[in-house]
N, C-alpha and C. Protein backbone atom coordinates (compact mmCIF):
# COMPACT_ATOMS: atom_id res chain seq x y z
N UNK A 1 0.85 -1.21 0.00
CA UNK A 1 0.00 0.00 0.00
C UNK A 1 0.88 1.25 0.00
N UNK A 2 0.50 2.06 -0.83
CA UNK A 2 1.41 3.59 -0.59
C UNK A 2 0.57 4.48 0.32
N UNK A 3 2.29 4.43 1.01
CA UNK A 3 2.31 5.57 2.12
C UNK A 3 1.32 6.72 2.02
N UNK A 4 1.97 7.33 1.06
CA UNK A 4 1.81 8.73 0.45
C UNK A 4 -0.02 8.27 0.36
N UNK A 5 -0.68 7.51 -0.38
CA UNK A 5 -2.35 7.66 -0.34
C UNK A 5 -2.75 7.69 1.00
N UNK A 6 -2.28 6.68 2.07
CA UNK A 6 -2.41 6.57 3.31
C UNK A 6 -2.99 8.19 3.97
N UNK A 7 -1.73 8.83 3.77
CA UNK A 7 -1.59 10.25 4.53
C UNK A 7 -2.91 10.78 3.95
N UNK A 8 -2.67 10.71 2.37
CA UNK A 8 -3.78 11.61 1.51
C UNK A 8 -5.27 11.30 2.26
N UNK A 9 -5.26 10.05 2.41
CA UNK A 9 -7.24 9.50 2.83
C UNK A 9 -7.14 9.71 4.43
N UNK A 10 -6.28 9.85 5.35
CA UNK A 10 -6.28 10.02 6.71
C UNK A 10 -6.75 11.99 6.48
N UNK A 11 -6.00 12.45 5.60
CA UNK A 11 -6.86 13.87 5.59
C UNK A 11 -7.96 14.00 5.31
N UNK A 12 -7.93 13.22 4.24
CA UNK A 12 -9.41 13.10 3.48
C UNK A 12 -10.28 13.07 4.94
N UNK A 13 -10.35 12.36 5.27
CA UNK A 13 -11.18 11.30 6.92
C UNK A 13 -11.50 12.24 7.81
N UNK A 14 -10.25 13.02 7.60
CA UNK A 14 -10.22 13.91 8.85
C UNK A 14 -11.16 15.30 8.50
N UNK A 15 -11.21 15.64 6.86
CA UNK A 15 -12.25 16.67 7.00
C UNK A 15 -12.67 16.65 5.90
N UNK A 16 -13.75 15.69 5.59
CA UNK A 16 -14.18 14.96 4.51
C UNK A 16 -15.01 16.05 3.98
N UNK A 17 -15.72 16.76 4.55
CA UNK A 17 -16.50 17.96 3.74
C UNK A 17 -15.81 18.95 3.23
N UNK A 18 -14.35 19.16 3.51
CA UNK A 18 -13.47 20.91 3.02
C UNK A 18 -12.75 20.45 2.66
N UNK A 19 -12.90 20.64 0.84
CA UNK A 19 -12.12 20.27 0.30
C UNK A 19 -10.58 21.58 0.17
N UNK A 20 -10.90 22.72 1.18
CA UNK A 20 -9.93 23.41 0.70
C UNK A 20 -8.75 22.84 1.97
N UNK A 21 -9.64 22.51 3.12
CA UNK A 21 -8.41 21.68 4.19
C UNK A 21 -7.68 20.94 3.82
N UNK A 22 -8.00 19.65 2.92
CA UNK A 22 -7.82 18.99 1.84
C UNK A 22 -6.81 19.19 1.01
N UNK A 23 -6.86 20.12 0.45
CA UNK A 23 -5.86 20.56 -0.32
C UNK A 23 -4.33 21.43 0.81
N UNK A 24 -4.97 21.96 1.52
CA UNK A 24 -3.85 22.32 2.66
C UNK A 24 -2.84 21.64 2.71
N UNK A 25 -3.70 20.51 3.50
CA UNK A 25 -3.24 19.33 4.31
C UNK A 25 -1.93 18.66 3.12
N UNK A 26 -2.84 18.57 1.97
CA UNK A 26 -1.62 17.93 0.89
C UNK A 26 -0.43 18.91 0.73
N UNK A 27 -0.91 19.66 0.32
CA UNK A 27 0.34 20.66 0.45
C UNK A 27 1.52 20.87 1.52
N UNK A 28 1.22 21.12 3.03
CA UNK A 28 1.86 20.77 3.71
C UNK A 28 2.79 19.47 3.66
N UNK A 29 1.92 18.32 3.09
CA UNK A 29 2.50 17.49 3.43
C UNK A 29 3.64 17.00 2.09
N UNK A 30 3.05 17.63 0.77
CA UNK A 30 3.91 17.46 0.08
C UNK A 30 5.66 18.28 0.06
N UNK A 31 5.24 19.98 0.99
CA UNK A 31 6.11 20.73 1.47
C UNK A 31 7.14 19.90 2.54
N UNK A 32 7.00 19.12 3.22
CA UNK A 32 7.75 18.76 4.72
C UNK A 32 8.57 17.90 3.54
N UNK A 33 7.85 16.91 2.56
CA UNK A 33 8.06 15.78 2.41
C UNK A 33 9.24 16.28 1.08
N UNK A 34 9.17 17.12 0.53
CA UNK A 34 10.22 17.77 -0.21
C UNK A 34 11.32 18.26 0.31
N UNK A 35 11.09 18.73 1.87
CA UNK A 35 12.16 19.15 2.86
C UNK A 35 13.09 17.61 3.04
């Protein structure tokens, strides 16, 4: 299973109606994960 979807659907989960949190959340996480 990839990691990376893991994180993506645990955000998803976490605020399944805002999709702009959603997009945050990825971002952040694509930001750390580029660090």
């Amino acid at each position: 299973m990839n990691p990376n979807k893991r994180i993506i659907d645990h955000i998803r989960l976490t605020a399944p109606r805002d999709r702009s949190a959603d997009f945050l959340g990825y971002q952040v996480f694509v930001t750390s994960f580029s660090l």
